[in-house]
N, C-alpha and C. Protein backbone atom coordinates (compact mmCIF):
# COMPACT_ATOMS: atom_id res chain seq x y z
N UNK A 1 0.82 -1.18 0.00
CA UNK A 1 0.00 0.00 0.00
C UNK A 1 0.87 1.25 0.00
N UNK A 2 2.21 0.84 0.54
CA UNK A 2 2.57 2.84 0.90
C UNK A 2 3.38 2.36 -0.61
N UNK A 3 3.86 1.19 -1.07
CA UNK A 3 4.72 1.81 -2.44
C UNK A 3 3.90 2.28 -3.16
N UNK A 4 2.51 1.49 -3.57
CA UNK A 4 1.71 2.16 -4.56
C UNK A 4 1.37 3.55 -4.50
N UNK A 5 1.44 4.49 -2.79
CA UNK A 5 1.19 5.10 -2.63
C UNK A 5 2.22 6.42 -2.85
N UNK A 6 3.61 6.21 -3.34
CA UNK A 6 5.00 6.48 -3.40
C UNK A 6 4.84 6.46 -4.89
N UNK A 7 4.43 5.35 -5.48
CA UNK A 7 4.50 5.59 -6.60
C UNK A 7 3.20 6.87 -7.49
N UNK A 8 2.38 6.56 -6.48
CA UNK A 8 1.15 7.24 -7.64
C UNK A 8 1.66 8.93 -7.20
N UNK A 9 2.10 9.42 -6.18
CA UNK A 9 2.98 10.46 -5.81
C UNK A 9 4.07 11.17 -6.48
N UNK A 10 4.56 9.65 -6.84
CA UNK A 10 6.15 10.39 -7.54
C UNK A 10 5.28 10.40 -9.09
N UNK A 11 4.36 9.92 -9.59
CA UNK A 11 3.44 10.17 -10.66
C UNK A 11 3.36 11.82 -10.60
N UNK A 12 2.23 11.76 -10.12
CA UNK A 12 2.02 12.99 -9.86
C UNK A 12 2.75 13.98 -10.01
N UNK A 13 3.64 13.38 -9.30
CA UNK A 13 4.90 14.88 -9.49
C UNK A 13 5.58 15.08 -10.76
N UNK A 14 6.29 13.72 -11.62
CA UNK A 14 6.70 14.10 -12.62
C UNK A 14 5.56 14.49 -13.55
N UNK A 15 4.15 14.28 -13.49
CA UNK A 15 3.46 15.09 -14.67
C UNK A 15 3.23 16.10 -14.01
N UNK A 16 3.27 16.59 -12.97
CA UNK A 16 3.14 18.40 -12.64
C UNK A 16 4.46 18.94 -13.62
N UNK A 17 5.94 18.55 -13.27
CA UNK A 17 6.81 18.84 -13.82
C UNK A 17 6.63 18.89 -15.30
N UNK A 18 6.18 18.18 -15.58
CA UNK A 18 6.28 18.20 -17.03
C UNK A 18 5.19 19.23 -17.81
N UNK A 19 4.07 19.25 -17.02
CA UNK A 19 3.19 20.06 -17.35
C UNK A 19 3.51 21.63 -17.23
N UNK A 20 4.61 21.46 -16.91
CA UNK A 20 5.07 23.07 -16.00
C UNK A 20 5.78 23.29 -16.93
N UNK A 21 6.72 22.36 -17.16
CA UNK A 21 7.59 22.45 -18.47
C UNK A 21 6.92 23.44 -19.96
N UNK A 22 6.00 22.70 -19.98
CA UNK A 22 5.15 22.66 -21.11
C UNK A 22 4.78 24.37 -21.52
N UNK A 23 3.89 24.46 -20.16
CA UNK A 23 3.80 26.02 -20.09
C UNK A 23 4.55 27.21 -19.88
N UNK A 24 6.00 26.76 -19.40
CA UNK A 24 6.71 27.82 -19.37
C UNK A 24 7.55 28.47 -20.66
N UNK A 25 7.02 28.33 -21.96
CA UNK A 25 8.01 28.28 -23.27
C UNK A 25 7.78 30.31 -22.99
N UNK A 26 6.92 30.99 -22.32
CA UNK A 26 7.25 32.32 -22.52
C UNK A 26 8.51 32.64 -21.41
N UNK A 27 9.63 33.71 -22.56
CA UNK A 27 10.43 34.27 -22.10
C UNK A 27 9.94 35.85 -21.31
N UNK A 28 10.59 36.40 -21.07
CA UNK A 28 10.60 37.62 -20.68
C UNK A 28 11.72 38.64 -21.31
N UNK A 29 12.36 37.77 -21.54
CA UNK A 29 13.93 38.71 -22.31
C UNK A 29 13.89 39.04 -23.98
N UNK A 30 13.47 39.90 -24.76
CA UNK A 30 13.33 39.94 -25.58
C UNK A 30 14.41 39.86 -26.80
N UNK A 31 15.70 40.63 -25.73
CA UNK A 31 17.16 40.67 -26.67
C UNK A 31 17.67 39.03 -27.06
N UNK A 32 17.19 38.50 -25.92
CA UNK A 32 18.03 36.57 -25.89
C UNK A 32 17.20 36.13 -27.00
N UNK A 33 15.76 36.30 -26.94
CA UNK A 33 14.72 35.61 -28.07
C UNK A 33 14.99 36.24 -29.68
N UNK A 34 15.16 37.46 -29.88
CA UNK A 34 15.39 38.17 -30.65
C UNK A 34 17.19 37.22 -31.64
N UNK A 35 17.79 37.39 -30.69
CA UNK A 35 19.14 36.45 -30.57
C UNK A 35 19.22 35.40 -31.68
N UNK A 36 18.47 34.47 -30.73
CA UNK A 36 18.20 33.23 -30.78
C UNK A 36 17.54 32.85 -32.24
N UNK A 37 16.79 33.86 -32.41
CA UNK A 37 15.80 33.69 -33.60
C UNK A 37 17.03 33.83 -35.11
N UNK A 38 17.87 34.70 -34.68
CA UNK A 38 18.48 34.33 -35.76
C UNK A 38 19.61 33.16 -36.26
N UNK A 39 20.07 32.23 -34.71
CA UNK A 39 20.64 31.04 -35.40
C UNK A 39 19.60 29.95 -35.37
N UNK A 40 18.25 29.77 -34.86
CA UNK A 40 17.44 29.18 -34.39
C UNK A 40 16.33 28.73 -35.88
N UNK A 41 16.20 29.90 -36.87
CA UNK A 41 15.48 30.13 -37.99
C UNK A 41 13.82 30.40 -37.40
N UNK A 42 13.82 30.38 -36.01
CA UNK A 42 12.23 30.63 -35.49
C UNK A 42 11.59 31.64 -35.70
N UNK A 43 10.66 32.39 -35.85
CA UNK A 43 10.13 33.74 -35.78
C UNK A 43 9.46 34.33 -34.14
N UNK A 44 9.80 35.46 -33.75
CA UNK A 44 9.54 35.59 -32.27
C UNK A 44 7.96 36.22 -32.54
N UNK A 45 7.21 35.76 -31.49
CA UNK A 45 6.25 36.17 -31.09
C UNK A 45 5.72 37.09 -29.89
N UNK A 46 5.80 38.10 -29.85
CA UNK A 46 5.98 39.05 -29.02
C UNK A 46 4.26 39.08 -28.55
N UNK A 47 3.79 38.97 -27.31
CA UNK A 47 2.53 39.15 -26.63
C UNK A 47 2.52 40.25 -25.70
N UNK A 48 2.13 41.15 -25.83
CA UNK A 48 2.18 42.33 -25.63
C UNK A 48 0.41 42.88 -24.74
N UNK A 49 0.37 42.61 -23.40
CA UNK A 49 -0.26 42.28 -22.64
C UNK A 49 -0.59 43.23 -21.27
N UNK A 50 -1.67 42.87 -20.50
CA UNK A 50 -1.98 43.38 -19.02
C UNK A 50 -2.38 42.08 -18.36
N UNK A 51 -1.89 41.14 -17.55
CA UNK A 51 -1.93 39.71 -17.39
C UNK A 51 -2.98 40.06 -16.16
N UNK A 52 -2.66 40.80 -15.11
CA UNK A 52 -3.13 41.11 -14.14
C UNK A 52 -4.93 42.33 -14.20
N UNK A 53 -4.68 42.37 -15.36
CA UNK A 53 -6.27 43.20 -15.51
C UNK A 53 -6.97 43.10 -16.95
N UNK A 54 -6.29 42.55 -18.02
CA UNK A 54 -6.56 42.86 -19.60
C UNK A 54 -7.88 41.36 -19.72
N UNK A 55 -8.91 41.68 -19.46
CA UNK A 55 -9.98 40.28 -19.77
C UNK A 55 -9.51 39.92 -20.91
N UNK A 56 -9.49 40.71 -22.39
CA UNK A 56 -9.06 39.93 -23.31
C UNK A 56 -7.76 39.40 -23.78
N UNK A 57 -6.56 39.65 -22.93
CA UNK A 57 -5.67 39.05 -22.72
C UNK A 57 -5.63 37.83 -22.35
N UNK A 58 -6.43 37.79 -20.86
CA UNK A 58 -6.43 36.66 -20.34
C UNK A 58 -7.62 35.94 -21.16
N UNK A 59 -8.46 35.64 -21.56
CA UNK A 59 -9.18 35.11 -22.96
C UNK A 59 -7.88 34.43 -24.07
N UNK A 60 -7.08 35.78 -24.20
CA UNK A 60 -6.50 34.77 -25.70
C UNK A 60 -5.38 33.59 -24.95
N UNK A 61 -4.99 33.75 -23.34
CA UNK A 61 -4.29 33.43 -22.79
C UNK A 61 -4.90 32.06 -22.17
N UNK A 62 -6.11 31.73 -21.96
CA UNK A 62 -6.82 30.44 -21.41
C UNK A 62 -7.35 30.00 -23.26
N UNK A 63 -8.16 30.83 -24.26
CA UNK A 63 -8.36 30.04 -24.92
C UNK A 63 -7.12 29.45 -26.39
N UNK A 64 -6.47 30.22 -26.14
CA UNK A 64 -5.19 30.34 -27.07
C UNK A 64 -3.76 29.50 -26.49
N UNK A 65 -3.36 30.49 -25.86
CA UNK A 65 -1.94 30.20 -25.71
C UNK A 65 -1.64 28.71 -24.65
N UNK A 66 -2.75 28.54 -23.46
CA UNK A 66 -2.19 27.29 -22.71
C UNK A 66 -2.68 26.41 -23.76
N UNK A 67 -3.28 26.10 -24.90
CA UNK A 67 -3.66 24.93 -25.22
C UNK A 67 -2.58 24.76 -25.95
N UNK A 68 -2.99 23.03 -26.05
CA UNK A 68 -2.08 21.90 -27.03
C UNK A 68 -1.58 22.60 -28.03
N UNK A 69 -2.58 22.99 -29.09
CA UNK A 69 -2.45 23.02 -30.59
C UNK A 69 -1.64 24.13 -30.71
N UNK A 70 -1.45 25.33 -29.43
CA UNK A 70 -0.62 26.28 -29.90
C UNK A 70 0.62 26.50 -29.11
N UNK A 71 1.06 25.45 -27.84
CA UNK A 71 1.97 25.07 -27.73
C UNK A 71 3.05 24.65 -28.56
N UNK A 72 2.04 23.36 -28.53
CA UNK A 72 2.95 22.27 -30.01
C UNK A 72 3.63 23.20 -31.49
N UNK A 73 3.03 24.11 -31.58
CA UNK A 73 3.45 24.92 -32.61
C UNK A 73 4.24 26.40 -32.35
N UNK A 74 4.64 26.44 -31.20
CA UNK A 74 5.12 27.24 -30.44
C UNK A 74 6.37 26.41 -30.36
N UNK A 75 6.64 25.52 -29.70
CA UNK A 75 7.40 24.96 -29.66
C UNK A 75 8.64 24.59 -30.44
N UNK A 76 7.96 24.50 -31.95
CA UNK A 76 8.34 23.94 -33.44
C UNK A 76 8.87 25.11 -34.09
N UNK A 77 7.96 26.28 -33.96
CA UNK A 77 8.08 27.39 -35.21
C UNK A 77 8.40 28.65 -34.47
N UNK A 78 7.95 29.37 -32.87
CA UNK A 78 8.35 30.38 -32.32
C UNK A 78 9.41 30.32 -31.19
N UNK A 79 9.22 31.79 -31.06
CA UNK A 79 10.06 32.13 -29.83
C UNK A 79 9.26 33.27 -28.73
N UNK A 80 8.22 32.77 -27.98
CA UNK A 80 7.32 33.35 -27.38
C UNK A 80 7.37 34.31 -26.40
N UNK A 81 7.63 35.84 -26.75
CA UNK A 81 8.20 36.52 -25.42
C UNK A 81 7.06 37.47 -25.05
N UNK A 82 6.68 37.32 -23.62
CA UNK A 82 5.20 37.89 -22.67
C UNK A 82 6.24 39.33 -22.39
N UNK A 83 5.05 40.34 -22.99
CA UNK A 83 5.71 41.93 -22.79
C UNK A 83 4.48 42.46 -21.82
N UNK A 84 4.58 42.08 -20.72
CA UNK A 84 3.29 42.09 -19.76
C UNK A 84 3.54 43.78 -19.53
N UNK A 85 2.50 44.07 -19.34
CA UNK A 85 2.24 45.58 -18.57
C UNK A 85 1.12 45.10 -17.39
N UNK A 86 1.38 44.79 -16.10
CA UNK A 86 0.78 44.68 -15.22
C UNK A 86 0.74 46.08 -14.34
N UNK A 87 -0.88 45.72 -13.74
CA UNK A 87 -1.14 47.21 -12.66
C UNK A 87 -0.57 46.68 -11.32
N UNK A 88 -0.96 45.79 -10.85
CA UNK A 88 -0.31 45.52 -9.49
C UNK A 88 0.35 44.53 -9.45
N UNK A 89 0.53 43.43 -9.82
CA UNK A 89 1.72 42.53 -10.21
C UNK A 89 3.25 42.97 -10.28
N UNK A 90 4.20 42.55 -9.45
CA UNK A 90 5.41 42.83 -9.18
C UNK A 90 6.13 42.33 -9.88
N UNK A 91 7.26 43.50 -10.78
CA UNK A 91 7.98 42.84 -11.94
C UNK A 91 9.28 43.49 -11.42
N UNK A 92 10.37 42.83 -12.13
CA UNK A 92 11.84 43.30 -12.28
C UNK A 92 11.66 44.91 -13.19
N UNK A 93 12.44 45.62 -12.16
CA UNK A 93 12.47 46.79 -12.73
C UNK A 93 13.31 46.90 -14.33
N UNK A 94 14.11 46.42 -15.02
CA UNK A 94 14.76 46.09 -16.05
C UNK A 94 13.86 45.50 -17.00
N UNK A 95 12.86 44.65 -16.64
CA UNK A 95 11.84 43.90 -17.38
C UNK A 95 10.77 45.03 -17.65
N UNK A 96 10.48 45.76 -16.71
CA UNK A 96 9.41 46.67 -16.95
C UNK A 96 10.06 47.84 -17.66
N UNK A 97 11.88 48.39 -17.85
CA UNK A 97 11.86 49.04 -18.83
C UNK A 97 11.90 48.56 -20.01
N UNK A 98 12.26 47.37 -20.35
CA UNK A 98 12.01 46.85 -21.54
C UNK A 98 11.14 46.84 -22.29
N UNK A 99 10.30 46.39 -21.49
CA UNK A 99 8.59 46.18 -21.91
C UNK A 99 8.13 48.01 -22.37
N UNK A 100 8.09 48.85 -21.49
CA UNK A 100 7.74 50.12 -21.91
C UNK A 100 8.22 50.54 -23.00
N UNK A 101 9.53 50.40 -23.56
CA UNK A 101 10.44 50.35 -24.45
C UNK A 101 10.02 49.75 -25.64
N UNK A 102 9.83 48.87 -25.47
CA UNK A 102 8.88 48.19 -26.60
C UNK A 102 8.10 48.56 -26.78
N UNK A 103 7.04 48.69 -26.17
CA UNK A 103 5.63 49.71 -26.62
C UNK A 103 5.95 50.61 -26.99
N UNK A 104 6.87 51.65 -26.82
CA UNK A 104 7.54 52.62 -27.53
C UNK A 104 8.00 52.38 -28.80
N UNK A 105 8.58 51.45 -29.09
CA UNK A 105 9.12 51.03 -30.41
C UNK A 105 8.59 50.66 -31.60
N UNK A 106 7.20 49.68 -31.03
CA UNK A 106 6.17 49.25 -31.97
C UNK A 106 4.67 49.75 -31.84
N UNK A 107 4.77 50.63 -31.53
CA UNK A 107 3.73 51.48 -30.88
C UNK A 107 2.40 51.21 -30.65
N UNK A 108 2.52 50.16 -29.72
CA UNK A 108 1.15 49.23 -29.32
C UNK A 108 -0.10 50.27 -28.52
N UNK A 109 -0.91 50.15 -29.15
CA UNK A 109 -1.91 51.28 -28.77
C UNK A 109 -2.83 50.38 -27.99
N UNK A 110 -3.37 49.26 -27.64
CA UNK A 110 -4.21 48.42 -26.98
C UNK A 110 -3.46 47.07 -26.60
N UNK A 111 -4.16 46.20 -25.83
CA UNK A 111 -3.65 45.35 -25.48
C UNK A 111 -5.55 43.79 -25.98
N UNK A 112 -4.93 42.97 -26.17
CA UNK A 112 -3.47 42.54 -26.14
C UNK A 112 -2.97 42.89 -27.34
N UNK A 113 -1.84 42.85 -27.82
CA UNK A 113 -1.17 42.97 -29.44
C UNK A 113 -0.14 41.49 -29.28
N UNK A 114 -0.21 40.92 -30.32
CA UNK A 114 0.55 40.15 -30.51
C UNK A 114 1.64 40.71 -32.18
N UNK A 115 2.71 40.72 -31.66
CA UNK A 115 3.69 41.00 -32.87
C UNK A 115 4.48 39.94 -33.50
N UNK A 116 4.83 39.86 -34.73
CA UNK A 116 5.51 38.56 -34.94
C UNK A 116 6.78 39.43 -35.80
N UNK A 117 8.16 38.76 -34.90
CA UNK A 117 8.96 39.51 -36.13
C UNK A 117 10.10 37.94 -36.54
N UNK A 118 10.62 38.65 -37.81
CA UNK A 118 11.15 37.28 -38.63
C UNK A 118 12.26 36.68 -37.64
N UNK A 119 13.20 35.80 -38.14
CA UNK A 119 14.06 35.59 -37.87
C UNK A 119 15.16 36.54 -37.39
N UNK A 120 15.35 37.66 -38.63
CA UNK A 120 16.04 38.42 -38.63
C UNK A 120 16.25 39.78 -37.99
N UNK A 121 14.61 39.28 -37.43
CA UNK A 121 13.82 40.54 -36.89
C UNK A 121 13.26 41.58 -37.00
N UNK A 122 12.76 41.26 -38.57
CA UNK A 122 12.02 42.05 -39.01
C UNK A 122 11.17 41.79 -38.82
N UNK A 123 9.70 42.95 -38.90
CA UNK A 123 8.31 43.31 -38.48
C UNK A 123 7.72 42.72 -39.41
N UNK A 124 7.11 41.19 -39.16
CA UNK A 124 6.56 40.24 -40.18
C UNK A 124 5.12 40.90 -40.33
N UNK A 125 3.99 41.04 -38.69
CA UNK A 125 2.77 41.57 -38.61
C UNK A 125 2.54 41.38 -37.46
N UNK A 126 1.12 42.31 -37.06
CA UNK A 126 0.50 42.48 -35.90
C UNK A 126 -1.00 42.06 -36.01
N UNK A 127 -0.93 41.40 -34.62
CA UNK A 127 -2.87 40.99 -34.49
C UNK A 127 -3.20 41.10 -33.25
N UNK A 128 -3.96 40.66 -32.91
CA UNK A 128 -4.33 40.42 -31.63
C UNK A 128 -5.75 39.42 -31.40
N UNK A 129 -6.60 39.48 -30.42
CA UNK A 129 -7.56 38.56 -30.30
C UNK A 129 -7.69 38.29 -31.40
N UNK A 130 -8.26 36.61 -32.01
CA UNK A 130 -9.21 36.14 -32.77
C UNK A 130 -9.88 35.15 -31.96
N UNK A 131 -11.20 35.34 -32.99
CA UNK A 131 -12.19 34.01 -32.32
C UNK A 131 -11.85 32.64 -32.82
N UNK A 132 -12.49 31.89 -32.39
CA UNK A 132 -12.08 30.27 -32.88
C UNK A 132 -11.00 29.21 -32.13
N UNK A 133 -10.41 29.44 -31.19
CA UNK A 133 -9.70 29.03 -30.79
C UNK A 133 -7.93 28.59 -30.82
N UNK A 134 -7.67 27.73 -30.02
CA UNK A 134 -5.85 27.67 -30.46
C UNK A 134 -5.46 26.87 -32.05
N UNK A 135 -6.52 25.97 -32.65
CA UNK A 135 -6.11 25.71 -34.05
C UNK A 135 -6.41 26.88 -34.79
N UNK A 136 -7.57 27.46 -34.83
CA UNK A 136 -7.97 28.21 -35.90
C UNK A 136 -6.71 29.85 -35.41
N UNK A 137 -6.19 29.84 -34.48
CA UNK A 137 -5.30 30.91 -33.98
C UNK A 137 -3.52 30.52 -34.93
N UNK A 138 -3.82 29.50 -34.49
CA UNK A 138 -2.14 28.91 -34.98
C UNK A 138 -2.17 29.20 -36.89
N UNK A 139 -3.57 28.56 -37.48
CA UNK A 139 -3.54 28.97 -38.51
C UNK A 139 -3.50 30.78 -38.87
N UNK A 140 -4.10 30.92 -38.11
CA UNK A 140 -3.79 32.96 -38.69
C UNK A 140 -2.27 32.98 -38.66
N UNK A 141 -1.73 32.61 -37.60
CA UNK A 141 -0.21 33.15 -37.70
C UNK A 141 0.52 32.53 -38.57
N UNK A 142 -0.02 31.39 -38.68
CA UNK A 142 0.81 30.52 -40.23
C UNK A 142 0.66 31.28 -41.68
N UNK A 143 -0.63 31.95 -41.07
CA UNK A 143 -1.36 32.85 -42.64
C UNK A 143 -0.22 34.32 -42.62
N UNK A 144 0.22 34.39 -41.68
CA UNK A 144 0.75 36.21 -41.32
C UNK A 144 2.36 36.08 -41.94
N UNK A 145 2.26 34.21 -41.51
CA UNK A 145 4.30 34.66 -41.77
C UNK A 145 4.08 33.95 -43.27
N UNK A 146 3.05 33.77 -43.78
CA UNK A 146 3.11 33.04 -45.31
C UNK A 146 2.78 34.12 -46.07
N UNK A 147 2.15 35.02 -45.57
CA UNK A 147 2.07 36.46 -46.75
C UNK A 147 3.46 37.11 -46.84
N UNK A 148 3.95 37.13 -45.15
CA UNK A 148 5.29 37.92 -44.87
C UNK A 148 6.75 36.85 -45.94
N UNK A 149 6.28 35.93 -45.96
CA UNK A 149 7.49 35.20 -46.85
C UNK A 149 7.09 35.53 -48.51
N UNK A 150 6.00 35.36 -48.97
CA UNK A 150 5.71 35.62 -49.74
C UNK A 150 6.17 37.38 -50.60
N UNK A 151 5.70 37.86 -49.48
CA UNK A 151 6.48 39.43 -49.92
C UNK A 151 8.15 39.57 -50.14
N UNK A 152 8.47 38.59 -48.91
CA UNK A 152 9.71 38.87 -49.23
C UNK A 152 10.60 38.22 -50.80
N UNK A 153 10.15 37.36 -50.95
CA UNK A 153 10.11 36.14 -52.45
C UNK A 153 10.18 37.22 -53.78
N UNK A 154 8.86 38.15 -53.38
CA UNK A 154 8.61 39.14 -54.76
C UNK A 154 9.57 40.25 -54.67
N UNK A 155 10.06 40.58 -53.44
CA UNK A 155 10.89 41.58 -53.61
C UNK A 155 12.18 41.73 -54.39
C-alpha cells in the first residue's frame, strides 16, 4: 500500500513537472529571443499584454496560448516573449523598462497585441484577439508569416 502510494505520488509529481515544463516556453527577455531567432530560424512572437487586468488578454491566454495546438506549434516554429504591462503585479524593474520600451518602439496602442517579427527581426505583422480558438489561432499566424514570406520572395 505505501509503495503504490509512493509511486502514484512520484506520478504525480513528474506530470506536474512536465506540465510546468510545457507552459513555461514564454520568455521575458526579448534581446536573448530576438538572438536566438536568428541562429534558431524561429520567428519571435511578441505578446504584448496586461496579465493582471486585460480580460481579453487573459481570454486569448486560457483560450489560445495554454492549449495543445498552440503550444505544439510554439514549440516547433516560435520564440514566445510575454511583454506584460501589469497594474499591481510585481515585476523586475529592467523587465518593466524593456517592456515600456517596446511599446515605444512598436507602438502598441491596446492590449493585447501580438507582434511577430522574422528571424532576422524584421516586423513580419501584428494581431491580436481572434475568435475560434488555439487551431484556428495557430492557422492565422501561419497565414501572417506566409504572406510575410511571400512578400519577401517578390521583392
Amino acid at each position: 500500500m505505501k509503495k503504490s502510494g509512493l509511486r502514484t505520488a512520484g506520478l504525480l509529481l513528474i506530470l506536474t513537472v512536465a506540465a510546468g515544463a510545457q507552459t513555461s516556453t514564454w520568455s521575458e527577455d526579448y534581446a536573448k529571443n530576438v538572438a536566438e531567432a536568428k541562429t534558431s530560424g524561429k520567428y519571435v512572437l511578441l505578446n504584448f499584454g496586461g496579465s493582471d487586468w486585460c480580460s481579453w488578454c487573459k481570454k486569448l491566454d486560457k483560450e489560445v496560448f495554454s492549449r495543445t495546438a498552440f503550444k505544439e506549434y510554439a514549440a516547433a516554429s516560435l520564440l514566445p516573449v510575454l511583454i506584460d504591462s501589469p497594474r499591481s503585479k510585481p515585476m523586475k524593474k529592467e523587465i518593466l523598462q524593456q517592456n515600456e520600451s517596446l511599446i515605444q518602439k512598436y507602438g502598441i496602442q491596446g492590449f493585447p497585441t501580438i507582434i511577430l517579427l522574422s528571424p532576422d527581426g524584421d516586423l513580419v505583422g501584428q494581431t491580436g484577439y481572434q475568435y475560434g480558438g488555439a487551431e484556428k489561432y495557430v492557422e492565422h499566424l501561419k497565414g501572417i508569416i506566409s504572406e510575410y514570406q511571400r512578400s519577401k520572395k517578390a521583392e
